[in-house]
C-alpha atoms as a PDB file:
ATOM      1  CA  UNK A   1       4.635 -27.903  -2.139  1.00  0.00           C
ATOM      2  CA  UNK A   2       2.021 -25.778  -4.082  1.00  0.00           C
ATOM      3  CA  UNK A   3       3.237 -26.987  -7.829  1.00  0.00           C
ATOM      4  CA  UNK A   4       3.004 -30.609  -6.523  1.00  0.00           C
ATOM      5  CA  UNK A   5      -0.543 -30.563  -5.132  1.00  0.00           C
ATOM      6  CA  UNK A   6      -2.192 -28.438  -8.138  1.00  0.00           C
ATOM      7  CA  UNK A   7       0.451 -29.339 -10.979  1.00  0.00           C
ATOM      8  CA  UNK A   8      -2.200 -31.924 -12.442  1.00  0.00           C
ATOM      9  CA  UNK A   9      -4.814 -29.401 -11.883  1.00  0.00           C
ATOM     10  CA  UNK A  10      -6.300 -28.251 -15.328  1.00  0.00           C
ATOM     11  CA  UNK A  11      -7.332 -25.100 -13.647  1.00  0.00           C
ATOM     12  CA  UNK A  12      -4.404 -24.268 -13.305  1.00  0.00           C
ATOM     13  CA  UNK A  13      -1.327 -23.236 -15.149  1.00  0.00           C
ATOM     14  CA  UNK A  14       2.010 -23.114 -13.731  1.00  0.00           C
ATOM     15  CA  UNK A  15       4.488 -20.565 -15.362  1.00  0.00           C
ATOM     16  CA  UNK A  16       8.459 -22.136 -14.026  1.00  0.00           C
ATOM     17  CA  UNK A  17      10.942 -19.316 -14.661  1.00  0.00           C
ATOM     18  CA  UNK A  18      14.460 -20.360 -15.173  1.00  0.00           C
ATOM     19  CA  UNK A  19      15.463 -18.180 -11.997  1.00  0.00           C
ATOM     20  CA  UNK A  20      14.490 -15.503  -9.320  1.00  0.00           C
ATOM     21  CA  UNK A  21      13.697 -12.781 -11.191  1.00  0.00           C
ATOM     22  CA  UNK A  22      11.363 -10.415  -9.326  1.00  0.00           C
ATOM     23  CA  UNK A  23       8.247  -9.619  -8.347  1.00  0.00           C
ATOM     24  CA  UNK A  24       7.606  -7.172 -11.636  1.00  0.00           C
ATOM     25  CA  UNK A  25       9.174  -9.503 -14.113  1.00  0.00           C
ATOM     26  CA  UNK A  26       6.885 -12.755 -12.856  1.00  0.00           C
ATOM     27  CA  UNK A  27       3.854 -10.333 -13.109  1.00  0.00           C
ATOM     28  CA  UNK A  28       4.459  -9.872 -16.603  1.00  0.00           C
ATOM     29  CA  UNK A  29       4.960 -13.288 -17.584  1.00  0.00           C
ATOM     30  CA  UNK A  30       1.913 -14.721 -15.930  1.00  0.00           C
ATOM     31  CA  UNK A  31      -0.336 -11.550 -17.123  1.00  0.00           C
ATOM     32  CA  UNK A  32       0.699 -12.010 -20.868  1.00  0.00           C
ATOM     33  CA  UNK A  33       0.365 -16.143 -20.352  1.00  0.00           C
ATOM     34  CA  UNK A  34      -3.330 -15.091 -18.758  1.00  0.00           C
ATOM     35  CA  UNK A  35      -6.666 -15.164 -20.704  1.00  0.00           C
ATOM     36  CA  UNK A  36      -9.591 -13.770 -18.566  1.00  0.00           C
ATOM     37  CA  UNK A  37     -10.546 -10.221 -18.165  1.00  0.00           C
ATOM     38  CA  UNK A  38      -9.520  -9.597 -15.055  1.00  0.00           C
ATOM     39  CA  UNK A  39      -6.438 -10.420 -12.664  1.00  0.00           C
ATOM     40  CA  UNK A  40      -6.155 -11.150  -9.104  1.00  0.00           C
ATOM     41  CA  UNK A  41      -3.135 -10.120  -7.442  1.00  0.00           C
ATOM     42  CA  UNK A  42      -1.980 -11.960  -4.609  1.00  0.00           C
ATOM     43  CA  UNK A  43       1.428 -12.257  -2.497  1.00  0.00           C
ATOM     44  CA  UNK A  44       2.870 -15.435  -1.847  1.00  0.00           C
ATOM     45  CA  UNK A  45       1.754 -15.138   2.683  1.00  0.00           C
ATOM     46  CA  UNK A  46      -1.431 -13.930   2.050  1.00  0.00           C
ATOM     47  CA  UNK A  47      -4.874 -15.703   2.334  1.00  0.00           C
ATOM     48  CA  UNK A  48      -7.813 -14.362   0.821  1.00  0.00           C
ATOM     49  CA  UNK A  49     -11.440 -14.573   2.981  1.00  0.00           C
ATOM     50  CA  UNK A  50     -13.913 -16.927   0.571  1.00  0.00           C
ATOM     51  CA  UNK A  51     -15.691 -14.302  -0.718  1.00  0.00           C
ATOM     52  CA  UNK A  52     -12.594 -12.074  -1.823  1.00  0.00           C
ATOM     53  CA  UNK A  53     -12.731 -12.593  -5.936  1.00  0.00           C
ATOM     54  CA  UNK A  54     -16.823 -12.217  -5.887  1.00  0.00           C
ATOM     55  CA  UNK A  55     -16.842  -8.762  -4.184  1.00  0.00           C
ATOM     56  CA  UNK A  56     -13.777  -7.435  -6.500  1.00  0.00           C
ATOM     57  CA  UNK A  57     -15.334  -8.542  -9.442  1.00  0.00           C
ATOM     58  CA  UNK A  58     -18.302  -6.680  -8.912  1.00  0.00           C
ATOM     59  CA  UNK A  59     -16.703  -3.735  -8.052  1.00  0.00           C
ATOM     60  CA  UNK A  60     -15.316  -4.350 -11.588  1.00  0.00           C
ATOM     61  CA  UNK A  61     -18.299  -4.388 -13.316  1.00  0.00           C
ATOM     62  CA  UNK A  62     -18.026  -1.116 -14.388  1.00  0.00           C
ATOM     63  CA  UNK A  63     -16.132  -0.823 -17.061  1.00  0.00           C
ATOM     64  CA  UNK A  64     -14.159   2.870 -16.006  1.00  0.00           C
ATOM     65  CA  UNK A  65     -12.557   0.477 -13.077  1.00  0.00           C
ATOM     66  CA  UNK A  66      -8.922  -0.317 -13.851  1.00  0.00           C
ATOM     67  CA  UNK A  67      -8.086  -1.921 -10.892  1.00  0.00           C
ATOM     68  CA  UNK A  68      -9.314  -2.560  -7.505  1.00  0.00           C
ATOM     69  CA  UNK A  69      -8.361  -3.431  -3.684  1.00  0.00           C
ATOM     70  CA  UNK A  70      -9.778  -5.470  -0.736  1.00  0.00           C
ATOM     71  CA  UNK A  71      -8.759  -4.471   2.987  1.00  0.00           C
ATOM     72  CA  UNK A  72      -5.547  -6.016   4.272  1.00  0.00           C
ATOM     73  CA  UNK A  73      -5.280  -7.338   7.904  1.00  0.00           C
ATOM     74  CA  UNK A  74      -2.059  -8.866   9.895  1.00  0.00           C
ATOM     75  CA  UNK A  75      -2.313 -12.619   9.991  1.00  0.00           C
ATOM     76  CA  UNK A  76       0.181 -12.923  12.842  1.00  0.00           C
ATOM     77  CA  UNK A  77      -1.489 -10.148  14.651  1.00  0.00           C
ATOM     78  CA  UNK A  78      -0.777 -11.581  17.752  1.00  0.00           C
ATOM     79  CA  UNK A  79       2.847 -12.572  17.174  1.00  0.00           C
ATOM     80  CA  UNK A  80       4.388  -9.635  18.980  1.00  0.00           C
ATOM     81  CA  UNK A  81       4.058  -5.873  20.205  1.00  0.00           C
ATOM     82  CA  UNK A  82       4.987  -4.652  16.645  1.00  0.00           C
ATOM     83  CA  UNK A  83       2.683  -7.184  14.619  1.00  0.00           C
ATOM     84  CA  UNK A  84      -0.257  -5.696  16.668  1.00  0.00           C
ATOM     85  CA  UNK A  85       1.077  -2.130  15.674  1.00  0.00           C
ATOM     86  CA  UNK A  86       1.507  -2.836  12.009  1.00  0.00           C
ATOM     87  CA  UNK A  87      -2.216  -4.171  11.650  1.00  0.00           C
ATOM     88  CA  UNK A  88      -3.577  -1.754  13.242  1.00  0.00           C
ATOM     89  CA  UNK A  89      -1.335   0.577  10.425  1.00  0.00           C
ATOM     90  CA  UNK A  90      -2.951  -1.365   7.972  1.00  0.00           C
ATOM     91  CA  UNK A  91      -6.517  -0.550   8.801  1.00  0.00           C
ATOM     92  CA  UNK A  92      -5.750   3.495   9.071  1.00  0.00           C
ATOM     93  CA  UNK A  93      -3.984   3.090   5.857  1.00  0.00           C
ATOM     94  CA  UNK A  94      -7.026   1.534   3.690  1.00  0.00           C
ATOM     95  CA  UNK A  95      -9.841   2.484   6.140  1.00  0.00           C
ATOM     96  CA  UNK A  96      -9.113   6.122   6.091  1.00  0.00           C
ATOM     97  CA  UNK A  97      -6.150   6.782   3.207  1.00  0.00           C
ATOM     98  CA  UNK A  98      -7.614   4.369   0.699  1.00  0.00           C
ATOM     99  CA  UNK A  99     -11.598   4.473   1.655  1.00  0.00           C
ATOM    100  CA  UNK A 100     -11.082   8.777   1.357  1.00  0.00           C
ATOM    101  CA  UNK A 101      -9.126   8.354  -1.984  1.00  0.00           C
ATOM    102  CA  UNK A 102     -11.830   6.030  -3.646  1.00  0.00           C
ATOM    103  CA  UNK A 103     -14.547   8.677  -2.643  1.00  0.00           C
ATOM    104  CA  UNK A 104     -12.822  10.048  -6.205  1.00  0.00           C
ATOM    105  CA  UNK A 105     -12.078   6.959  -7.556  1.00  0.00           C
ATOM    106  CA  UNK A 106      -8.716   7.196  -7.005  1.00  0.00           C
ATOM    107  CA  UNK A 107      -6.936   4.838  -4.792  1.00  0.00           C
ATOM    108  CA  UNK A 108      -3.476   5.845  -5.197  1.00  0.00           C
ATOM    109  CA  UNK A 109      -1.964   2.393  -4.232  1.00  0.00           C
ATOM    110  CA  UNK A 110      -3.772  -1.117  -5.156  1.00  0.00           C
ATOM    111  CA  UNK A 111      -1.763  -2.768  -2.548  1.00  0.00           C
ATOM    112  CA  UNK A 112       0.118  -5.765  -3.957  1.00  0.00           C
ATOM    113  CA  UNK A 113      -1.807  -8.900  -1.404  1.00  0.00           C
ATOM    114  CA  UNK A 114      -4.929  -8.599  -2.880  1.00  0.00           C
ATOM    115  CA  UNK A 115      -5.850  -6.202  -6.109  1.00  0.00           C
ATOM    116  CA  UNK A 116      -7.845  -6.915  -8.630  1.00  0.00           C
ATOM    117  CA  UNK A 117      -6.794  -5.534 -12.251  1.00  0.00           C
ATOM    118  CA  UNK A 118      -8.841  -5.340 -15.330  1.00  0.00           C
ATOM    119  CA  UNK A 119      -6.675  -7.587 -17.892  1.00  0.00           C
ATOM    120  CA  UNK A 120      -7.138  -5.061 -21.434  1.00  0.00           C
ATOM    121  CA  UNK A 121      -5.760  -2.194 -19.693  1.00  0.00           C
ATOM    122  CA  UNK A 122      -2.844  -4.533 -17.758  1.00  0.00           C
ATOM    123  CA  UNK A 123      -1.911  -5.492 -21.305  1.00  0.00           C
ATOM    124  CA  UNK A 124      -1.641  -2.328 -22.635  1.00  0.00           C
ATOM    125  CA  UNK A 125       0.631  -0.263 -19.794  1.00  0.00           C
ATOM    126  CA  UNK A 126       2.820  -3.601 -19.630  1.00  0.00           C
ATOM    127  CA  UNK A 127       5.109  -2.253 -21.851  1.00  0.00           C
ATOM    128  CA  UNK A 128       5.536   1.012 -19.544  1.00  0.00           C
ATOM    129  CA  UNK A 129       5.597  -1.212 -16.132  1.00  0.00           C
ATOM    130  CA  UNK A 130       8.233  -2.876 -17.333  1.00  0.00           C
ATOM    131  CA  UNK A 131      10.817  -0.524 -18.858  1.00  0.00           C
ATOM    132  CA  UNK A 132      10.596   2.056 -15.493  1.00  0.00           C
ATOM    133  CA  UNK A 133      13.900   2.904 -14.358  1.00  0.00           C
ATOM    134  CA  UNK A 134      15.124   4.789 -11.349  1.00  0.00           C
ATOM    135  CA  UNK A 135      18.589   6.582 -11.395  1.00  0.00           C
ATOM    136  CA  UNK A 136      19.403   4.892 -14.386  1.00  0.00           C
ATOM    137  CA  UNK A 137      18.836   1.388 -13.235  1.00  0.00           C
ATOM    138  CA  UNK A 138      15.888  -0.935 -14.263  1.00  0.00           C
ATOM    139  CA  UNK A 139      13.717  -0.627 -11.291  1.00  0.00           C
ATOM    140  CA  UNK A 140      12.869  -3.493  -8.647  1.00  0.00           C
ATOM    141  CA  UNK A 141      11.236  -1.278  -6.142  1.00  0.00           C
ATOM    142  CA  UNK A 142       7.456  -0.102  -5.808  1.00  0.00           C
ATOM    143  CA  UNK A 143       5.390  -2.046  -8.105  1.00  0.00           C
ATOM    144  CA  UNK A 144       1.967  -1.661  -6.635  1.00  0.00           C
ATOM    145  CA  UNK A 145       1.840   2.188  -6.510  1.00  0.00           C
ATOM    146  CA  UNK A 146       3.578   2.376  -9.608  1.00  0.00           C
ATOM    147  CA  UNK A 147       1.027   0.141 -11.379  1.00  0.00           C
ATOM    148  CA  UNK A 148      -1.698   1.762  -9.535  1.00  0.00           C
ATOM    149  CA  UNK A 149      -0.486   5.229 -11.240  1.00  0.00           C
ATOM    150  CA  UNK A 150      -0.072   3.824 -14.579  1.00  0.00           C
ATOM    151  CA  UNK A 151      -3.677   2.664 -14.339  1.00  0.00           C
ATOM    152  CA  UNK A 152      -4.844   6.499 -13.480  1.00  0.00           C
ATOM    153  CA  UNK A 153      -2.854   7.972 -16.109  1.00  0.00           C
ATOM    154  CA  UNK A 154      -4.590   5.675 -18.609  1.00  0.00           C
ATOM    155  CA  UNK A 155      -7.606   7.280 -17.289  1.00  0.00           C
ATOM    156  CA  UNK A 156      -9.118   4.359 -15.209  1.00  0.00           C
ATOM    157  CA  UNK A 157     -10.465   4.169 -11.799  1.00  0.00           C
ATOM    158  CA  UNK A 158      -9.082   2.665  -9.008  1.00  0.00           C
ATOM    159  CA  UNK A 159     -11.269   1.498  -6.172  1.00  0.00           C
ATOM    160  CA  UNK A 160     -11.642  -0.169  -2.145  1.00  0.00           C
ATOM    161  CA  UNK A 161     -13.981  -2.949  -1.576  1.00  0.00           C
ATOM    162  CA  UNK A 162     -13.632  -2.909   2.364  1.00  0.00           C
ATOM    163  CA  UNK A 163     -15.681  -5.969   2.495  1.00  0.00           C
ATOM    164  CA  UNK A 164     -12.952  -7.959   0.470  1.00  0.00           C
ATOM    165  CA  UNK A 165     -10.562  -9.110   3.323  1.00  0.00           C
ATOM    166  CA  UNK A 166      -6.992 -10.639   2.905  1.00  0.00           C
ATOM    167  CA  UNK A 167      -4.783 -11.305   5.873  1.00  0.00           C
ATOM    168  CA  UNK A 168      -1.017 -11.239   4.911  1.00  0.00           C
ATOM    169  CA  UNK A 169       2.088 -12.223   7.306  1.00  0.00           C
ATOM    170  CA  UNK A 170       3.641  -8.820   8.269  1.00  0.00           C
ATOM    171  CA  UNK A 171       7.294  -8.487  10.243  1.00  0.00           C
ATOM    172  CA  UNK A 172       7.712  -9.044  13.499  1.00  0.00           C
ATOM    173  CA  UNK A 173      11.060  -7.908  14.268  1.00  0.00           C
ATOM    174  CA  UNK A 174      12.237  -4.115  14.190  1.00  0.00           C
ATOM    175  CA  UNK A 175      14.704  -5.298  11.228  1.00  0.00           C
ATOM    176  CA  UNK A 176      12.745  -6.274   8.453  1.00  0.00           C
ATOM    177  CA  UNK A 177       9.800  -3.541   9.261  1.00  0.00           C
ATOM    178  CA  UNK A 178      12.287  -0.661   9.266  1.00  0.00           C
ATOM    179  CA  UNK A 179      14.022  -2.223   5.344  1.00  0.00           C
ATOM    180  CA  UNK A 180      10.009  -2.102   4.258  1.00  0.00           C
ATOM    181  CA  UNK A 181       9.809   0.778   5.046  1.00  0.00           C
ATOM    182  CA  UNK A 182      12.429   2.408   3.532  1.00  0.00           C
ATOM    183  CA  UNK A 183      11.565   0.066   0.709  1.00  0.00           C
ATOM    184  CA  UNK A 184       8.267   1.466   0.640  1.00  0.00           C
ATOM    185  CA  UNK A 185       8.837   5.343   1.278  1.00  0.00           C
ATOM    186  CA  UNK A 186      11.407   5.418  -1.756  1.00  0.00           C
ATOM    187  CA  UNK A 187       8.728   4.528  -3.988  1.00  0.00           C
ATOM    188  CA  UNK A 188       6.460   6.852  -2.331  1.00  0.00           C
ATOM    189  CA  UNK A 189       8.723  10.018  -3.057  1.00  0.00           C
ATOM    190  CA  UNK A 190       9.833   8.700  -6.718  1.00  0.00           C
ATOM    191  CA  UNK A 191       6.512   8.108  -7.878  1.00  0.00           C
ATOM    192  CA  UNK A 192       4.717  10.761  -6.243  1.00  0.00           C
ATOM    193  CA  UNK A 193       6.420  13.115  -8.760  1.00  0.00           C
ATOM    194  CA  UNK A 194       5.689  11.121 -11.322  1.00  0.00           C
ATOM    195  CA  UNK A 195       2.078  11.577 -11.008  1.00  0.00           C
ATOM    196  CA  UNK A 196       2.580  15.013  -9.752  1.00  0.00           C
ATOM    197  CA  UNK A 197       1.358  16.299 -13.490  1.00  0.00           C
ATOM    198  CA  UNK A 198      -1.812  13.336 -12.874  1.00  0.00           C
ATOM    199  CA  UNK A 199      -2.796  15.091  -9.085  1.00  0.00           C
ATOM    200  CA  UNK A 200      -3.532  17.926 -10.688  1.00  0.00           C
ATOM    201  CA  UNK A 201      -6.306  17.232 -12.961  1.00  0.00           C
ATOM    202  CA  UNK A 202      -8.061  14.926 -10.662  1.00  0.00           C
ATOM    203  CA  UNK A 203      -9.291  16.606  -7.233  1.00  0.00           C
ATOM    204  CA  UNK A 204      -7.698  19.306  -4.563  1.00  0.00           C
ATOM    205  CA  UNK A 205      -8.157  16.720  -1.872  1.00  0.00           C
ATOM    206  CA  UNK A 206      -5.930  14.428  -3.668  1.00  0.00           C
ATOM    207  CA  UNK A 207      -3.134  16.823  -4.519  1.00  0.00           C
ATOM    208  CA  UNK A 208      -3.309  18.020  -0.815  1.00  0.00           C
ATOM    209  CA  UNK A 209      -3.883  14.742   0.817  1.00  0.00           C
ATOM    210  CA  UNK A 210      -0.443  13.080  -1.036  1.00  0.00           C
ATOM    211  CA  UNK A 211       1.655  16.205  -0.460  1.00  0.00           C
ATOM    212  CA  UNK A 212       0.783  15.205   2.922  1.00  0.00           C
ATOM    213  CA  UNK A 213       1.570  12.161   3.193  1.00  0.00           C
ATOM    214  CA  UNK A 214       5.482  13.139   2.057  1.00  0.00           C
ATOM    215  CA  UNK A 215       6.019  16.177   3.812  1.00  0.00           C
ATOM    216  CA  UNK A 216       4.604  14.795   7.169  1.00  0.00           C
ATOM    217  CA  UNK A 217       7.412  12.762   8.307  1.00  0.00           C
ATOM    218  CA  UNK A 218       9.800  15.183   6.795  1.00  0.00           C
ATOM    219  CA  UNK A 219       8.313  17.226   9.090  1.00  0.00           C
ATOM    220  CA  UNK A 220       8.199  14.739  11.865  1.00  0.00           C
ATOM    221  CA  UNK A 221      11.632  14.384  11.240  1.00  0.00           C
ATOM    222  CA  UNK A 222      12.895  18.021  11.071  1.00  0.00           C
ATOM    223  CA  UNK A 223      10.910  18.715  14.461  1.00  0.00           C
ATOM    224  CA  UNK A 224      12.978  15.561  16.005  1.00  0.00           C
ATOM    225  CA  UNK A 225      16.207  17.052  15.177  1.00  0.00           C
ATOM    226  CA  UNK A 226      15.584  20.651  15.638  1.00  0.00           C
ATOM    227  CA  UNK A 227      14.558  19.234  19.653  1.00  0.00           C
ATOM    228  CA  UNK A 228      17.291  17.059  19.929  1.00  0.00           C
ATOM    229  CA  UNK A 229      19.439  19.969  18.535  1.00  0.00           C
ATOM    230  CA  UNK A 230      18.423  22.172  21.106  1.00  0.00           C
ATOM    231  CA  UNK A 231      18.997  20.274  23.890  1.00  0.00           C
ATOM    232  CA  UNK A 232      22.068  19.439  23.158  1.00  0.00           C
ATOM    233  CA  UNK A 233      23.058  23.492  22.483  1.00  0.00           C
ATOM    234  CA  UNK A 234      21.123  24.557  25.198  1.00  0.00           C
ATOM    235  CA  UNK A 235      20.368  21.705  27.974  1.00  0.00           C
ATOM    236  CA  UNK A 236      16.596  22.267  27.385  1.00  0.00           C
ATOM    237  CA  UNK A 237      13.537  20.344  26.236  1.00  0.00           C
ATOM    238  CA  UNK A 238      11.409  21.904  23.430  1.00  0.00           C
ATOM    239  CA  UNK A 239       7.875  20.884  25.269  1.00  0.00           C
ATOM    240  CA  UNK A 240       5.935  23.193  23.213  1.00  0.00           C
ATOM    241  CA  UNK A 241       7.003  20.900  19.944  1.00  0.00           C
ATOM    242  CA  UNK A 242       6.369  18.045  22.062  1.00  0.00           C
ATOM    243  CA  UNK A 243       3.168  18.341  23.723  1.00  0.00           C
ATOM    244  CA  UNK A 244       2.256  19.365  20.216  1.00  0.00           C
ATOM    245  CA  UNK A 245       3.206  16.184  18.830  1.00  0.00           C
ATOM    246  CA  UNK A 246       1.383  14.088  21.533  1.00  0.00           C
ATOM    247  CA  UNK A 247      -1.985  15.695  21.259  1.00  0.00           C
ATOM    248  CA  UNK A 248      -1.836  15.450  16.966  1.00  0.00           C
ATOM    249  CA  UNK A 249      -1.249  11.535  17.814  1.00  0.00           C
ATOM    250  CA  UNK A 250      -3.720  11.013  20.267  1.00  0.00           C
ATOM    251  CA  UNK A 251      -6.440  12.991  18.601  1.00  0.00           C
ATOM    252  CA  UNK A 252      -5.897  10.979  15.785  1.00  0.00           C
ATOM    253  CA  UNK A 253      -6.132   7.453  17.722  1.00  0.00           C
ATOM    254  CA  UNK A 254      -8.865   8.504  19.561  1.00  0.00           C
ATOM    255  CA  UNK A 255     -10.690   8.785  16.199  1.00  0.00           C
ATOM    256  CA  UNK A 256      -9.575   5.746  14.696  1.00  0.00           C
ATOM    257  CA  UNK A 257     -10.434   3.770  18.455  1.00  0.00           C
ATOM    258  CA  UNK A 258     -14.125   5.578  17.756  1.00  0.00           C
ATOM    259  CA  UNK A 259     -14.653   4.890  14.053  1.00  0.00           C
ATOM    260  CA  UNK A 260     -12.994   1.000  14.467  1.00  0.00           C
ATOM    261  CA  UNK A 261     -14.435   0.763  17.996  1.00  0.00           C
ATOM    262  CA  UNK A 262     -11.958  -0.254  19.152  1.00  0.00           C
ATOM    263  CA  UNK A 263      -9.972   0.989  22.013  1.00  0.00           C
ATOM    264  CA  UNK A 264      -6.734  -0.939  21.219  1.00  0.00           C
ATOM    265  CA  UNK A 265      -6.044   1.843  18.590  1.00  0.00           C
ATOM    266  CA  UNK A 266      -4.826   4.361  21.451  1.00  0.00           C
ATOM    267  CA  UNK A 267      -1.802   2.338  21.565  1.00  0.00           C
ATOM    268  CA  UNK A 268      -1.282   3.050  18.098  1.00  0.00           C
ATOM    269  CA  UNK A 269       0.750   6.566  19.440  1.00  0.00           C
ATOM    270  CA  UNK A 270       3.630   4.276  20.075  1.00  0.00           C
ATOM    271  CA  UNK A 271       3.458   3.917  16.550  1.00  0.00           C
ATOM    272  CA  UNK A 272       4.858   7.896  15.900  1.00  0.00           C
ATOM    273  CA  UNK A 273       7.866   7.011  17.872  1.00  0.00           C
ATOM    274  CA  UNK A 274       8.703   4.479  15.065  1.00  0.00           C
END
C-alpha cells in the first residue's frame, strides 16, 4: 500500500491512529503534527494535475487568503449515465457557484479533494472545528463548508484557482449519490444559518445567491407535490408548472453548453429529475 512504498520516505510523515475515527478528527491530528504554512487538502480517490500545489500557493500569496480551491472533475466520467451527470454537476458547481462567489472573495465551500488552507489561521479555528455539534451530538457531517465558514468568520478570504484541476472518483450507482446527497444538503441547511449573521456583512449577491441555493429545491420540491397532488384530486396535469420547469432547465444548460462549449451539458436537464 501507500505507508509501505513512502514509509522510509523522509518527506514524509505518517500519522497511524489507533482506529477509524473520521474525516474531522484525522484533519486535526495531521494539521497540529504539520509545520509549513500552508495545507493541502486532499481525499483519499482523488489525483491532483502536476501543477495543482504551484497554482494554489500563489493564489496564497496574499496574505488576506485563508483558504483556497482548485476545480474538481469526475475521474470515472465515463463509468456510467450518472458519472457523466455528476461531472458535469461538478463544473456548474465551481465554474459558476464557486467562480461567482470568489468575485467577493468568498467561496462558501473549499471543497474537501483539493483545498488549500493557510496553516496560522487552521491552527487557530481548530479548537472551534472540532467541538461543533449538531442536535446535541459531536458532529461527523459537513467538514468542508463548515471549515470554509470558520475561515470567513475569522475574516479571511476564500478563493477558486480554476486552473488547479483534481479529478476525484464520484458514485456511480443511484445509492450512494442519493446518501451524498442527503449527506451533503444537511450540512448545507445547518450551516447556512450559522453564517446567516456572516452573509450579511459581506455582499447582497451572497446573501441572495445562498438563500437560493436552499429554497430552490424546497421549491422544486413543493411544485412536485402540489402537481402530483393535483392529479391525483383532480385527474389533471399542472402543464403550466411544468413547461415552466423545463424551460428554467434548459435555459440554464443551454448556457452552461455555451460558456463550457460543450453541447453534452443539454443532457444535464435529466439532472432536475434527480
Amino acid at each position: 500500500g501507500v505507508h509501505e512504498k513512502y514509509a522510509g520516505d523522509p518527506r514524509f510523515n505518517f500519522i497511524a491512529l489507533p482506529k477509524n475515527v473520521g474525516k474531522r478528527k484525522a484533519q486535526i491530528a495531521a494539521i497540529r503534527r504539520s509545520c509549513g504554512d500552508l495545507v493541502l487538502n486532499v481525499d483519499s480517490d482523488t489525483i491532483l494535475a502536476p501543477d495543482v500545489i504551484t497554482r494554489l500557493a500563489l493564489k496564497m500569496q496574499d496574505q488576506a487568503v485563508g483558504a483556497a480551491m482548485g476545480q474538481l472533475a469526475a475521474s470515472n466520467r465515463s463509468e456510467t449515465w450518472l458519472t457523466r451527470l455528476i461531472d458535469m454537476e461538478y463544473w456548474l458547481a465551481c465554474n459558476e457557484e464557486r467562480a461567482a462567489q470568489a468575485r467577493f472573495g468568498a467561496v462558501m465551500c473549499c471543497c474537501g479533494p483539493c483545498a488549500m488552507y493557510r496553516r496560522s489561521a487552521l491552527v487557530s479555528l481548530l479548537d472551534q472545528y472540532e467541538t461543533q455539534r449538531f442536535r446535541g451530538k459531536p458532529s461527523d457531517f459537513g467538514e468542508d463548508r463548515h471549515l470554509t465558514i470558520l475561515m470567513l468568520k475569522a475574516g479571511f478570504r476564500t478563493e477558486y484557482v480554476p486552473e488547479a484541476v483534481a479529478a476525484t472518483v464520484v458514485p456511480n450507482r443511484m445509492g450512494p449519490y442519493l446518501r451524498q446527497q442527503l449527506r451533503w444538503a444537511r450540512s448545507t441547511f445547518r450551516d447556512t444559518l450559522l453564517a446567516f449573521q456572516l452573509l450579511r456583512g459581506l455582499n447582497i449577491y451572497l446573501t441572495l445567491d445562498v438563500i437560493g441555493q436552499n429554497i430552490g429545491p424546497l421549491l422544486l420540491s413543493l411544485s412536485l407535490l402540489a402537481g402530483l397532488a393535483q392529479f391525483a384530486t383532480t385527474g389533471t396535469v399542472p402543464w403550466t408548472a411544468c413547461l415552466t420547469i423545463a424551460v428554467m432547465t434548459m435555459v440554464r444548460c443551454s448556457v452552461a453548453a455555451f460558456r463550457a462549449r460543450q453541447l453534452r451539458f443539454l443532457g444535464f436537464s435529466l439532472h432536475t429529475l434527480i
